[in-house]
N, C-alpha and C. Protein backbone atom coordinates (compact mmCIF):
# COMPACT_ATOMS: atom_id res chain seq x y z
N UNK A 1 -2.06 -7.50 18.37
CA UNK A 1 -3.16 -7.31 17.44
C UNK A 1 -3.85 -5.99 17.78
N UNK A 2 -4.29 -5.50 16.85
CA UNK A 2 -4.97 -3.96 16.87
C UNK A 2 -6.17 -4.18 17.59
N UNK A 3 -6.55 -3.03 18.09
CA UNK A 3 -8.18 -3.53 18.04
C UNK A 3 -8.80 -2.50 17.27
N UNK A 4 -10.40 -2.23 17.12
CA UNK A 4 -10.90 -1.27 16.54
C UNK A 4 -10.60 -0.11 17.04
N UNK A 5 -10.54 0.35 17.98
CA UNK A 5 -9.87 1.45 18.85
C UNK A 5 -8.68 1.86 18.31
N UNK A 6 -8.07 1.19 18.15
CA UNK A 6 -6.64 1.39 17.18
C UNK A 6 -6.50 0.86 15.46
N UNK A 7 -7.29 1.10 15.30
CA UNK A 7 -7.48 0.70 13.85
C UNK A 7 -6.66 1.88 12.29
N UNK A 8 -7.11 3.46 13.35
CA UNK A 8 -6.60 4.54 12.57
C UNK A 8 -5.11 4.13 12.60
N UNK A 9 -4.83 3.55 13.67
CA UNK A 9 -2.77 3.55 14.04
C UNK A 9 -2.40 2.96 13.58
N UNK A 10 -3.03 1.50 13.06
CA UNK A 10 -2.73 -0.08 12.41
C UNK A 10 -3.02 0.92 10.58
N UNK A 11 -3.46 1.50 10.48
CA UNK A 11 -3.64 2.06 8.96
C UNK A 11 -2.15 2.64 8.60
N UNK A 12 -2.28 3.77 9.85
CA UNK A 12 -0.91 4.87 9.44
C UNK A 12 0.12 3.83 9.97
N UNK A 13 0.19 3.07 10.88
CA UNK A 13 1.66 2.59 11.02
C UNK A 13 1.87 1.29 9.62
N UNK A 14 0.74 1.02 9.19
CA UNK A 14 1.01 -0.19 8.12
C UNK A 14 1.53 0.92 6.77
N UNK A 15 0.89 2.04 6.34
CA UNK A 15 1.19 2.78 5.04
C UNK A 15 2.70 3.21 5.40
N UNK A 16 3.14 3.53 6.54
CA UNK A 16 4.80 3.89 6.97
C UNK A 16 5.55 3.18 6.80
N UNK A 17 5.36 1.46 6.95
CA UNK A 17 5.76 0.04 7.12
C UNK A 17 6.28 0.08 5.56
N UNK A 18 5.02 -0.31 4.60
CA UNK A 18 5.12 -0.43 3.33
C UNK A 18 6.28 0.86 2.65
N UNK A 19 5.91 2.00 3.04
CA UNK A 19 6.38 3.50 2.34
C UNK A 19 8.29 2.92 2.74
N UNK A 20 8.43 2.31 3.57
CA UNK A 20 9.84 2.53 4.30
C UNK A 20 10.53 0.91 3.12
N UNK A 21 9.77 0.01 3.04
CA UNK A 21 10.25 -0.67 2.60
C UNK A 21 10.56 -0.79 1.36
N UNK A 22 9.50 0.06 0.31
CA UNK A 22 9.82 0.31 -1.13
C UNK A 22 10.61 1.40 -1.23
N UNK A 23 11.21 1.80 0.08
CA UNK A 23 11.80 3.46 -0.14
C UNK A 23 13.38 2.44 0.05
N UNK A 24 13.60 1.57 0.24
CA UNK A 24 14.86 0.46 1.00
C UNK A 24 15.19 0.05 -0.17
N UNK A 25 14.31 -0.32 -1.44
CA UNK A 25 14.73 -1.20 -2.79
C UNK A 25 16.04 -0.21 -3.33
N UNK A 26 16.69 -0.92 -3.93
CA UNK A 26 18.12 -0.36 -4.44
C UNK A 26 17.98 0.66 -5.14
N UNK A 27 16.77 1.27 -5.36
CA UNK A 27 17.10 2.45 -6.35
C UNK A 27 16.83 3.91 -5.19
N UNK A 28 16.63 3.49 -4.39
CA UNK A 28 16.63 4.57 -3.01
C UNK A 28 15.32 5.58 -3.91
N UNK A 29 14.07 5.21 -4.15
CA UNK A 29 13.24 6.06 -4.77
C UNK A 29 12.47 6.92 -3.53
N UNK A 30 11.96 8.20 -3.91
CA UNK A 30 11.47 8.75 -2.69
C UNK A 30 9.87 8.21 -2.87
N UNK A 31 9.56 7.79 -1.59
CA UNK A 31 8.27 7.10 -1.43
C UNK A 31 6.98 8.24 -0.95
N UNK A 32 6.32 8.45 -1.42
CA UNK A 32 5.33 9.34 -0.65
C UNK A 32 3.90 8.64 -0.59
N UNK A 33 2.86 9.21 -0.07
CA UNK A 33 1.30 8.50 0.62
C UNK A 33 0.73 9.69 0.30
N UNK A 34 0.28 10.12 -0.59
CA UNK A 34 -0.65 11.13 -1.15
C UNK A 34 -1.85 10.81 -1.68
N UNK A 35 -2.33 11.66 -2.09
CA UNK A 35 -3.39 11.34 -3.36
C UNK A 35 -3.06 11.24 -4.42
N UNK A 36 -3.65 10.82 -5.58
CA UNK A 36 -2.95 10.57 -7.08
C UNK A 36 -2.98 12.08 -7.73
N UNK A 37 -3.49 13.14 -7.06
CA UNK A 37 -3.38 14.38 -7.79
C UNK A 37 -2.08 15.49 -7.39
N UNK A 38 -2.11 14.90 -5.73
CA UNK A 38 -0.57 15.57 -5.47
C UNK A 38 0.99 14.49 -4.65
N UNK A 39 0.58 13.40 -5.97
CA UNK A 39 1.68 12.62 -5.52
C UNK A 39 3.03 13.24 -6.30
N UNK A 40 3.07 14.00 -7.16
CA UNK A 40 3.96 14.29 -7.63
C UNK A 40 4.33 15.83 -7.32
N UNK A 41 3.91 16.58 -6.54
CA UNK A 41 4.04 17.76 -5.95
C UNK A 41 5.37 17.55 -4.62
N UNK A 42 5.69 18.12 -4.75
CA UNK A 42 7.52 18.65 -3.95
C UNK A 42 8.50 17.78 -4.22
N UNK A 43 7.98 16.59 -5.36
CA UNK A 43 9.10 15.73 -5.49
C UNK A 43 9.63 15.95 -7.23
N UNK A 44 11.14 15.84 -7.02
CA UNK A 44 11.87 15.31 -8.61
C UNK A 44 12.34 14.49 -8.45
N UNK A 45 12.53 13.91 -9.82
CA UNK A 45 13.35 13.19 -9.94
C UNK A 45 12.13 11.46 -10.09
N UNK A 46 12.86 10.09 -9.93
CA UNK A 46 11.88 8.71 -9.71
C UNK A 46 11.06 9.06 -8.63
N UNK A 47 10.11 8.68 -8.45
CA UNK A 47 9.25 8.05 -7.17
C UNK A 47 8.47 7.29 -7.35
N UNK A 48 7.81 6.59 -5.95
CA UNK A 48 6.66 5.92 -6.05
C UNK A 48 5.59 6.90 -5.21
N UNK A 49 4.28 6.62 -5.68
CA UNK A 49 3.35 7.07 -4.60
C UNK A 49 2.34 5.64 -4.13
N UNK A 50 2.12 5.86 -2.74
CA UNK A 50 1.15 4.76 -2.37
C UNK A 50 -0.09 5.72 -1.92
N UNK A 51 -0.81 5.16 -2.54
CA UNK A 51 -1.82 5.62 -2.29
C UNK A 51 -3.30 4.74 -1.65
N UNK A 52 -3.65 4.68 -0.53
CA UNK A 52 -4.72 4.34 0.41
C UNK A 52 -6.42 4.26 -0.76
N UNK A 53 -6.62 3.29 -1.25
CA UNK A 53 -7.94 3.58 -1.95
C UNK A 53 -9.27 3.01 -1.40
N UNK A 54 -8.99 2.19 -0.71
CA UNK A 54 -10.17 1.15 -0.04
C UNK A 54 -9.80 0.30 1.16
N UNK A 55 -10.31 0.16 2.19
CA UNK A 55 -10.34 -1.04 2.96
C UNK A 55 -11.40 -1.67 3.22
N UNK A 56 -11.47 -3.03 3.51
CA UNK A 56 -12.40 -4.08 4.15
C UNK A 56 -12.18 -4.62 5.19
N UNK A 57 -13.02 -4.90 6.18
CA UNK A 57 -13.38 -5.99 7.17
C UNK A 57 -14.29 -6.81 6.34
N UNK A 58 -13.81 -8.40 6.93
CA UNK A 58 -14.32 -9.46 7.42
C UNK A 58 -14.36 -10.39 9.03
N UNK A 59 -15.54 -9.89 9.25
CA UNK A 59 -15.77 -10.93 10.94
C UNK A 59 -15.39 -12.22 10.78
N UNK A 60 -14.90 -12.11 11.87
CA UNK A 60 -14.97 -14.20 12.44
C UNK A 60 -15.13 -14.00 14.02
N UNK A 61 -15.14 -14.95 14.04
CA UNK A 61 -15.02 -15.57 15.90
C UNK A 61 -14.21 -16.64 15.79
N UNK A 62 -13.38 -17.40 17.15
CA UNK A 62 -12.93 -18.54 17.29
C UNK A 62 -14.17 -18.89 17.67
N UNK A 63 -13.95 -20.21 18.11
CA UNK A 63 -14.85 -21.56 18.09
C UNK A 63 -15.22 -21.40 19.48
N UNK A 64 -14.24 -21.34 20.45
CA UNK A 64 -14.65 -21.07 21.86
C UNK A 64 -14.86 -19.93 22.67
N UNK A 65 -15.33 -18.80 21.58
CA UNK A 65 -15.74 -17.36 21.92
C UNK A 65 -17.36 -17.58 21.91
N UNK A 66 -17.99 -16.57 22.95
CA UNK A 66 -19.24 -16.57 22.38
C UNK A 66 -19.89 -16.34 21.20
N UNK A 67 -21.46 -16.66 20.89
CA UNK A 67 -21.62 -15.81 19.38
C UNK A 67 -21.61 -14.59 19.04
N UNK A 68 -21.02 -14.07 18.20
CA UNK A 68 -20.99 -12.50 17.91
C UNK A 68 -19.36 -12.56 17.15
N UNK A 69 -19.64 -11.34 16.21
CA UNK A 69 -18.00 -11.23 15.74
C UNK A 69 -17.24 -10.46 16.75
N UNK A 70 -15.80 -11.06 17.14
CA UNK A 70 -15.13 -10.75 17.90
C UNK A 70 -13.66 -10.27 17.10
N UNK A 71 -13.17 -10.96 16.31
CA UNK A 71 -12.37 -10.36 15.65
C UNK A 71 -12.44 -10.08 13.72
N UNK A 72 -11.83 -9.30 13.06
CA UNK A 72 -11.78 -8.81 11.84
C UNK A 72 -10.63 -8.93 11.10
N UNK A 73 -10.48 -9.23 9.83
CA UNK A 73 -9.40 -9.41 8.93
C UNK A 73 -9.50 -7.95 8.11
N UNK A 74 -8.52 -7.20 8.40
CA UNK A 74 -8.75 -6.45 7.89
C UNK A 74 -8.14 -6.02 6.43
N UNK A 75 -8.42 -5.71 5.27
CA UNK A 75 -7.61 -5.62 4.26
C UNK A 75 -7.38 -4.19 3.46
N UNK A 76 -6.15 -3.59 3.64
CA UNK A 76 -6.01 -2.00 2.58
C UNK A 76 -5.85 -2.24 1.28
N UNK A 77 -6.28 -1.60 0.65
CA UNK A 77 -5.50 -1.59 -0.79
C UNK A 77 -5.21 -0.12 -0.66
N UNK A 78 -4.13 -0.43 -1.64
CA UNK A 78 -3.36 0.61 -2.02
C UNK A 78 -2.84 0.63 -3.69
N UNK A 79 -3.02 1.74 -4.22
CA UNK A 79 -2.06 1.81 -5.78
C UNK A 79 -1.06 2.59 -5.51
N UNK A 80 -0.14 1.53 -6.01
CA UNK A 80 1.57 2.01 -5.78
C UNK A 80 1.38 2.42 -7.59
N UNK A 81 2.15 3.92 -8.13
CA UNK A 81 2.36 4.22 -9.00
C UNK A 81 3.28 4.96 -9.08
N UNK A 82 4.28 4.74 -10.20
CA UNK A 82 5.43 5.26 -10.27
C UNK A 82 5.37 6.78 -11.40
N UNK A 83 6.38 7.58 -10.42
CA UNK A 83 7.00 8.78 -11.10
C UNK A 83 8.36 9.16 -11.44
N UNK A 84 7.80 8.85 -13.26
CA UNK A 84 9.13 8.77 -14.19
C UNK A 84 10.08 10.18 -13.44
N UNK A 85 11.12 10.10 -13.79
CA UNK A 85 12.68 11.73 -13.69
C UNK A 85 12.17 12.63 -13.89
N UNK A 86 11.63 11.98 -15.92
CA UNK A 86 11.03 13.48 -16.28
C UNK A 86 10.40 13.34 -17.21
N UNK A 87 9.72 13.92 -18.32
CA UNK A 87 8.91 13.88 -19.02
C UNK A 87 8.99 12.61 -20.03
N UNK A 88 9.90 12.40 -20.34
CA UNK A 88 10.42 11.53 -22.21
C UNK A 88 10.86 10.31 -21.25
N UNK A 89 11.23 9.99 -20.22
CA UNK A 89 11.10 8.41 -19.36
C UNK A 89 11.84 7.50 -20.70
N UNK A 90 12.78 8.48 -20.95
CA UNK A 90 13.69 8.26 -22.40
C UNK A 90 14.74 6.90 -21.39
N UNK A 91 15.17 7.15 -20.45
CA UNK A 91 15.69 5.50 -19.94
C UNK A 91 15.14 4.56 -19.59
N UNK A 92 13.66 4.82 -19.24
CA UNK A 92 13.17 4.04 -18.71
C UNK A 92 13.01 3.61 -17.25
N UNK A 93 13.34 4.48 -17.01
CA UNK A 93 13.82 4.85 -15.05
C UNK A 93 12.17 4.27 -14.33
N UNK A 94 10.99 4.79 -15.27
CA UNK A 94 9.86 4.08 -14.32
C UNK A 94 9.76 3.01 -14.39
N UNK A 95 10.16 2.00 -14.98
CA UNK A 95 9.89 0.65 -15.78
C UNK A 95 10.56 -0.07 -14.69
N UNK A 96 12.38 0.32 -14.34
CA UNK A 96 12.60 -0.25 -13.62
C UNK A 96 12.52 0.00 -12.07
N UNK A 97 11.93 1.43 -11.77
CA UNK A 97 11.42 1.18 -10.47
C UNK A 97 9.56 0.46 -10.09
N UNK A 98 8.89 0.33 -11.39
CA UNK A 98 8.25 -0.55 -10.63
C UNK A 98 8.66 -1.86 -10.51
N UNK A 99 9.25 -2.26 -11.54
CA UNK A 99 10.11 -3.79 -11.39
C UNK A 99 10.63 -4.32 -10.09
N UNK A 100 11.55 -3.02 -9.30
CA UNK A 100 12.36 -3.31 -8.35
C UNK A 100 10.70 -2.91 -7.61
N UNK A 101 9.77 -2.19 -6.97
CA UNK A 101 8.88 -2.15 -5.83
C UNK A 101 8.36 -3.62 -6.01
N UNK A 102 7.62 -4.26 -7.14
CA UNK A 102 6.84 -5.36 -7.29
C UNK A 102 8.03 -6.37 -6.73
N UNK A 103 9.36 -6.41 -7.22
CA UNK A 103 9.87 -7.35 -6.78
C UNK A 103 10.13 -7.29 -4.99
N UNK A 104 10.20 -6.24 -4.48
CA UNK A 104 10.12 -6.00 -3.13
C UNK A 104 9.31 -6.83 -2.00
N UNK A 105 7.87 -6.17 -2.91
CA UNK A 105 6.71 -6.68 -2.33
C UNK A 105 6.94 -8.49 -2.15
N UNK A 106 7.03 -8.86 -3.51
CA UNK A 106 7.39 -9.90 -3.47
C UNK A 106 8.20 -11.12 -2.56
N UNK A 107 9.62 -10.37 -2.39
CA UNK A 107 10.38 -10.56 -1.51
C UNK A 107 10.17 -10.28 -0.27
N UNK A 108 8.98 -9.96 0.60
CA UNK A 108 8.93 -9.47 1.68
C UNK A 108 7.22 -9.49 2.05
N UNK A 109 6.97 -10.72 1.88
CA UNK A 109 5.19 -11.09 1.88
C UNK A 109 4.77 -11.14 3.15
N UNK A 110 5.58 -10.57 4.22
CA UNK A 110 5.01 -10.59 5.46
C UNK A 110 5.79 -9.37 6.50
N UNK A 111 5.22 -8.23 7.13
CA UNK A 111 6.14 -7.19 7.43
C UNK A 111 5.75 -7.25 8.90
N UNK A 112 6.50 -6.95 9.86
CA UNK A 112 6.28 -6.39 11.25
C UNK A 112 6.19 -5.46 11.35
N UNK A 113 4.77 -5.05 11.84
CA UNK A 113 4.19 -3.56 12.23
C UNK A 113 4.32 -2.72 13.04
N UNK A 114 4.47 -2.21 13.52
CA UNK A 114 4.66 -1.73 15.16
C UNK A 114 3.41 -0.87 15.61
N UNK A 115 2.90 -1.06 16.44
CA UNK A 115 1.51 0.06 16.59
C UNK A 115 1.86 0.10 18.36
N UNK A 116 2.39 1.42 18.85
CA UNK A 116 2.99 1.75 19.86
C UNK A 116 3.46 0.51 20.82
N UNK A 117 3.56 -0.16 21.87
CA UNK A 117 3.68 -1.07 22.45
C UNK A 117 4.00 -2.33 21.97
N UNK A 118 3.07 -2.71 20.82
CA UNK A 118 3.00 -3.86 20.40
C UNK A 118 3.50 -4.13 19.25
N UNK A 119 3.17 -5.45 18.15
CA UNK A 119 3.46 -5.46 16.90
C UNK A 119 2.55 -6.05 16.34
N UNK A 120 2.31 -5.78 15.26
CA UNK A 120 1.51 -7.38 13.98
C UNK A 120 2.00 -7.16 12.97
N UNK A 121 1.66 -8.91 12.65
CA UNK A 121 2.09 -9.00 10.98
C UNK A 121 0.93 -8.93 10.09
N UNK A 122 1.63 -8.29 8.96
CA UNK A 122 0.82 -7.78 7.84
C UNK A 122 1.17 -8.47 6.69
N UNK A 123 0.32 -9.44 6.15
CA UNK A 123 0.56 -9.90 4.74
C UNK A 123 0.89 -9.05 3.85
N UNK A 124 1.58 -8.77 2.62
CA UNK A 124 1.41 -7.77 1.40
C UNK A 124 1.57 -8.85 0.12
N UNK A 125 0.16 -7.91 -0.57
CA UNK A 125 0.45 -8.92 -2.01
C UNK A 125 0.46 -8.13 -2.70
N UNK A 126 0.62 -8.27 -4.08
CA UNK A 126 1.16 -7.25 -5.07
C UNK A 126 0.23 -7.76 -6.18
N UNK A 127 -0.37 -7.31 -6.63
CA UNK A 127 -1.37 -7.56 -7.69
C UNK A 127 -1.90 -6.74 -8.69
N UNK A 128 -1.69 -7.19 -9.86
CA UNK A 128 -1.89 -6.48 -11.45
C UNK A 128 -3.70 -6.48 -11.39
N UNK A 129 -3.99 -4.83 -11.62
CA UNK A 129 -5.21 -4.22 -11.47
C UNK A 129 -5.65 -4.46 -12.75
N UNK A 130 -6.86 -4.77 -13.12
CA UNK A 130 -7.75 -5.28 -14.37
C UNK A 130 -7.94 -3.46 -14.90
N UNK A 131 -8.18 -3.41 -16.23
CA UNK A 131 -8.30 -2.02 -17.12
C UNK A 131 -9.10 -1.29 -16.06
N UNK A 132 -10.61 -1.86 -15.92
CA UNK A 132 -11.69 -1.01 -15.50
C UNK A 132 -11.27 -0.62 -14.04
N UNK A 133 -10.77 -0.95 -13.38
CA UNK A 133 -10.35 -0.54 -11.55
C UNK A 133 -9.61 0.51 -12.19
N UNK A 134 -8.44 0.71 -12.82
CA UNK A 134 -7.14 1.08 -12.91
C UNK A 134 -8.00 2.47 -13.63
N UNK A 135 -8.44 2.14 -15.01
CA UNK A 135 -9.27 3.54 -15.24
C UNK A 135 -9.87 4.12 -14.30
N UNK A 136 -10.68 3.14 -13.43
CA UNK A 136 -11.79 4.16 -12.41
C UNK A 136 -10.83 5.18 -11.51
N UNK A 137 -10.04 4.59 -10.82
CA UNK A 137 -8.90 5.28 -9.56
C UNK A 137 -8.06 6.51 -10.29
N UNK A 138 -8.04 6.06 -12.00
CA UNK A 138 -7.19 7.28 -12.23
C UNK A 138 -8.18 8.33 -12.46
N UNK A 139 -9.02 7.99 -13.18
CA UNK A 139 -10.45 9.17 -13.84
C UNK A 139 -10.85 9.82 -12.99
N UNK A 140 -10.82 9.24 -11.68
CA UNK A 140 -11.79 10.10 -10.59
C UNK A 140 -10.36 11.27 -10.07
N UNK A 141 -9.59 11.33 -10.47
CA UNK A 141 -8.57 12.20 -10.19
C UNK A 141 -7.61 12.97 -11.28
N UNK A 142 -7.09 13.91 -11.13
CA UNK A 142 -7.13 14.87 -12.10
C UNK A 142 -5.36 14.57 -12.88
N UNK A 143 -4.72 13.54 -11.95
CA UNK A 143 -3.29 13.35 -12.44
C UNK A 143 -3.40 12.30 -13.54
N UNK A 144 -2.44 12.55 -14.39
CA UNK A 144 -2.55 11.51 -15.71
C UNK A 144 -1.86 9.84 -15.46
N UNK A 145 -2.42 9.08 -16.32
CA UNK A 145 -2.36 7.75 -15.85
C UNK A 145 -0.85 7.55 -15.69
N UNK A 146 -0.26 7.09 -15.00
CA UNK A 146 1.35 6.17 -14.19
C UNK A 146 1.36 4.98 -14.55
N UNK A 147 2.23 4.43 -14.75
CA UNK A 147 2.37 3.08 -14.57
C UNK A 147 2.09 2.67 -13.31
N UNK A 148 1.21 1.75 -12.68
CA UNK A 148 1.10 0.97 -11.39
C UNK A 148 0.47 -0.18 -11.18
N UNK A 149 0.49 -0.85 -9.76
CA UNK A 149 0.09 -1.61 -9.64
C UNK A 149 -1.21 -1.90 -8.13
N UNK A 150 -1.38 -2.71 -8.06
CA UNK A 150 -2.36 -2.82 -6.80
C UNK A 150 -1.25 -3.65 -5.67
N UNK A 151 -1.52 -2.99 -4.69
CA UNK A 151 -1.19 -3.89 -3.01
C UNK A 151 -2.28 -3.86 -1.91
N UNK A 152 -2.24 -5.55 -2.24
CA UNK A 152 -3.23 -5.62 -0.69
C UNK A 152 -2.39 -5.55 0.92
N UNK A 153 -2.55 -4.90 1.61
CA UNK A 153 -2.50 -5.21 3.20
C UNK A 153 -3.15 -5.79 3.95
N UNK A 154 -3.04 -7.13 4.79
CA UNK A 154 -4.00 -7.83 5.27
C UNK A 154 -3.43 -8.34 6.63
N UNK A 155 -4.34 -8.00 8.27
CA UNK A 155 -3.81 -7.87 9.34
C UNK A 155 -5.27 -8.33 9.97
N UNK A 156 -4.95 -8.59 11.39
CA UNK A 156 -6.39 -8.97 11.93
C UNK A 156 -6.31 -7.84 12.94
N UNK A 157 -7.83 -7.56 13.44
CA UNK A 157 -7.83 -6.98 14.40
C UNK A 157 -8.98 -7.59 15.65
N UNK A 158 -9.09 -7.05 16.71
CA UNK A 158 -9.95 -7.28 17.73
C UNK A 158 -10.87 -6.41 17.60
N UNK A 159 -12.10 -7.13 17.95
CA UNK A 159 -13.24 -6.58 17.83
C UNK A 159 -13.42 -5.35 19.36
């Protein structure tokens, strides 16, 4: 388990985790971790981008710890959005690489992390973003709307 001390490592080794596994789905798409304005910069051709938009803690304690929060659930989101070949997405090439990432996610609701020494598991859920989120994340950035979706990451850490 991470602790807060290692929390930056449990971020970057979980976005590598995810990036490696939707980069594994059968269409071999190149995966990148950008921002939504230069997710499509040095790449052609399909991709996905994941992109880091928010995280949360929630405290707990066990029962036989003293009072105070001792450990945290921690949760990323991320918008995975896909980049059509090329302009006219005349086959439909984005359609079915988000199909195959969502089904990924799907298939693989629990990943082993590695954060130097150690490991944790990381829940991933895959979840359809309501209009107003999906407008806000794209508006505040200058790239035009993608097809995508939302992924939660959810791991505990030590306080």
């Amino acid at each position: 388990m991470p602790s807060l001390d290692t929390y930056g490592q449990a971020i970057a080794s979980t976005t590598l985790a995810v990036q490696e596994l939707l980069a594994a789905a059968p269409t071999n798409l190149q995966v990148t971790a950008r921002t939504l304005d230069a997710a499509r910069s040095d790449v052609s051709g399909p991709s996905l981008n994941l992109f880091l938009y928010r995280d949360d803690f929630t405290g707990y304690r066990d029962g036989n710890e003293p009072p105070g929060i001792h450990h945290y659930i921690a949760e990323l989101f991320y918008l995975v959005s896909v980049g059509a070949g090329d302009t006219s997405d005349a086959d439909a090439v984005s359609h079915r690489a988000y199909g195959t990432a969502r089904a990924r996610v799907q298939q693989t609701p629990v990943l082993t992390v590695g954060i130097g020494d150690r490991t944790m598991n990381v829940q991933l859920r895959a979840q359809t973003l309501g209009s107003a989120e999906l407008s806000s994340l794209w508006l505040a950035s200058t790239a035009p709307f993608r097809l995508s979706f939302g992924l939660t990451a959810t791991f505990t850490v030590s306080g």
